[in-house]
Protein backbone atom coordinates (compact mmCIF):
# COMPACT_ATOMS: atom_id res chain seq x y z
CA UNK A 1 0.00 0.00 0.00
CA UNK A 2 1.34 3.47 -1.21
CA UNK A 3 -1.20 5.83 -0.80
CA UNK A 4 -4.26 6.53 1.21
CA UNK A 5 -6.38 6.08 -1.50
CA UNK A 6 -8.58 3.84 0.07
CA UNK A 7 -9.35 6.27 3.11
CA UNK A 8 -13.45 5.99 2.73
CA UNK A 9 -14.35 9.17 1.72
CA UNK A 10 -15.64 10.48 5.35
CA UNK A 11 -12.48 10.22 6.36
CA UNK A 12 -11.75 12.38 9.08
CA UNK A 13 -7.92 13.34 10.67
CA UNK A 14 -7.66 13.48 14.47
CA UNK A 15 -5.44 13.70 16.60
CA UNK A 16 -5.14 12.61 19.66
CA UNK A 17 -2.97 14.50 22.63
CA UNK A 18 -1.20 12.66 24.97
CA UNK A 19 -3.83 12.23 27.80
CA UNK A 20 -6.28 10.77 25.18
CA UNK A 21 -4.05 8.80 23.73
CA UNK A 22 -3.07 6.88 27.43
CA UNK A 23 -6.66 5.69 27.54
CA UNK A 24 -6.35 3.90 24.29
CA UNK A 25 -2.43 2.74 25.17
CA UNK A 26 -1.52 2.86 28.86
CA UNK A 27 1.87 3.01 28.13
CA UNK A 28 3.83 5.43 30.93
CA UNK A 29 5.58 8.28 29.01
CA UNK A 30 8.87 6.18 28.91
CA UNK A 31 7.72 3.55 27.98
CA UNK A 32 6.05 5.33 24.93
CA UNK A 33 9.50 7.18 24.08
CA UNK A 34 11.56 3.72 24.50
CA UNK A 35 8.86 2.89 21.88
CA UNK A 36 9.41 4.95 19.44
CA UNK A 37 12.75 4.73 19.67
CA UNK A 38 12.44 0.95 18.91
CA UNK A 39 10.61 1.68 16.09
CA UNK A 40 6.90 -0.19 17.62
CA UNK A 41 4.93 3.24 18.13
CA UNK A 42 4.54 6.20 15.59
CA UNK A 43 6.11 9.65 16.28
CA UNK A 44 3.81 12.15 17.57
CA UNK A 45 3.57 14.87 15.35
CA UNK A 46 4.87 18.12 16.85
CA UNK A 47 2.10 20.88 17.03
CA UNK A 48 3.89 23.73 18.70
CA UNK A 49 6.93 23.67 21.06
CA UNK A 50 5.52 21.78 23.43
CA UNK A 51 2.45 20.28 21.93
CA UNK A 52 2.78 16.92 20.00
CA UNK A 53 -0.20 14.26 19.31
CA UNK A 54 -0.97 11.27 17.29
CA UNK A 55 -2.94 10.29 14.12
CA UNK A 56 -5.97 8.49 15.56
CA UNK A 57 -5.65 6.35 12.39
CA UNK A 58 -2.23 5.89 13.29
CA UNK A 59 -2.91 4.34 16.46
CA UNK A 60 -5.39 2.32 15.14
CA UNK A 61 -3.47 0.79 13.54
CA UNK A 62 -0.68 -0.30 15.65
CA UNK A 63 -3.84 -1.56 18.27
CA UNK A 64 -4.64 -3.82 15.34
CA UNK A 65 -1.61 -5.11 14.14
CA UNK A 66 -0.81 -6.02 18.14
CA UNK A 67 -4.40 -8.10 18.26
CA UNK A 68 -3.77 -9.56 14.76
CA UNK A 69 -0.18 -10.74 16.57
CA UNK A 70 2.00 -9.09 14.34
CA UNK A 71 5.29 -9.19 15.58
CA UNK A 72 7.84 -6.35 16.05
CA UNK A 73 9.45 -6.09 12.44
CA UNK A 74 6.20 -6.65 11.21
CA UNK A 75 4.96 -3.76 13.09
CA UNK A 76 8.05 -1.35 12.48
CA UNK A 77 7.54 -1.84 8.42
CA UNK A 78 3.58 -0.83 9.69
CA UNK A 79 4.58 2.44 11.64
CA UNK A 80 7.36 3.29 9.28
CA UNK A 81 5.28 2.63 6.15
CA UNK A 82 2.24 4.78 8.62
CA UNK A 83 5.02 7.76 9.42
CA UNK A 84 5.80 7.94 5.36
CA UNK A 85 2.54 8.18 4.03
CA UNK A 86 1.69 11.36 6.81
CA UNK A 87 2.38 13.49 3.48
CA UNK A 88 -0.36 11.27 1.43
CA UNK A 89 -2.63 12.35 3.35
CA UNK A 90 -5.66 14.15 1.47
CA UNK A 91 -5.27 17.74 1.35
CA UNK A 92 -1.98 17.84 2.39
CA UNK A 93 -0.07 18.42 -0.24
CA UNK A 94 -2.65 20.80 -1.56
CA UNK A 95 -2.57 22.96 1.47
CA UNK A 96 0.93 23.58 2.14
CA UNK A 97 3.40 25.57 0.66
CA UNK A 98 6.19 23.94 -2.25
CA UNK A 99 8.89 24.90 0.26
CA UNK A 100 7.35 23.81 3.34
CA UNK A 101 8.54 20.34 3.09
CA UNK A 102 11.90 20.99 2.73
CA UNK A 103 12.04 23.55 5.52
CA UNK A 104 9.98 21.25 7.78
CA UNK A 105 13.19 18.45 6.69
CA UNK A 106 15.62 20.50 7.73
CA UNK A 107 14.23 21.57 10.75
CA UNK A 108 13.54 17.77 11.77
CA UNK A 109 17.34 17.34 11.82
């Protein structure tokens, strides 16, 4: 899967901060940050300085992949294949600037 084509077409983003997202993962925030940096959990995505939250469909996702027992390669392709596709996302592309991506790649650094 390379796009997000198949996103029904009520398809709505949300995020979810970090308090909402402990009632769907109960993961303590270390355990959340180990993680990521593992690879098994999806970056937040940073909304100010310090304000990040999650994809809903993002976390989703990783919920199902652990109940369909995917294991933890399995589920790093998942959240890395997830984390790629953020720019797929309807409307993104459209909506932001041509040099926003490249600043916002730089800046990630």
């Amino acid at each position: 899967m390379t796009t997000l084509d198949h996103l029904p077409s009520d398809f709505a983003l949300r995020l979810l901060p970090p308090s909402e997202l402990a009632k769907r993962i109960p993961y303590p925030p270390s355990t959340r940050a180990l993680r990521i940096s593992q690879g098994l959990f999806p970056k937040p995505v940073k909304l100010s300085d310090r304000a990040v939250a999650w994809p809903e469909h993002e976390i989703e996702a990783v919920i199902a992949a652990r109940i369909a027992g995917y294991g933890d390669d399995r589920l790093r392709q998942l959240i890395s294949e997830l984390e790629r596709l953020r720019s797929s996302i309807p409307g993104v592309r459209q909506s932001l600037p041509a040099d926003a991506g490249s600043a916002r790649e730089s800046s990630d650094g």
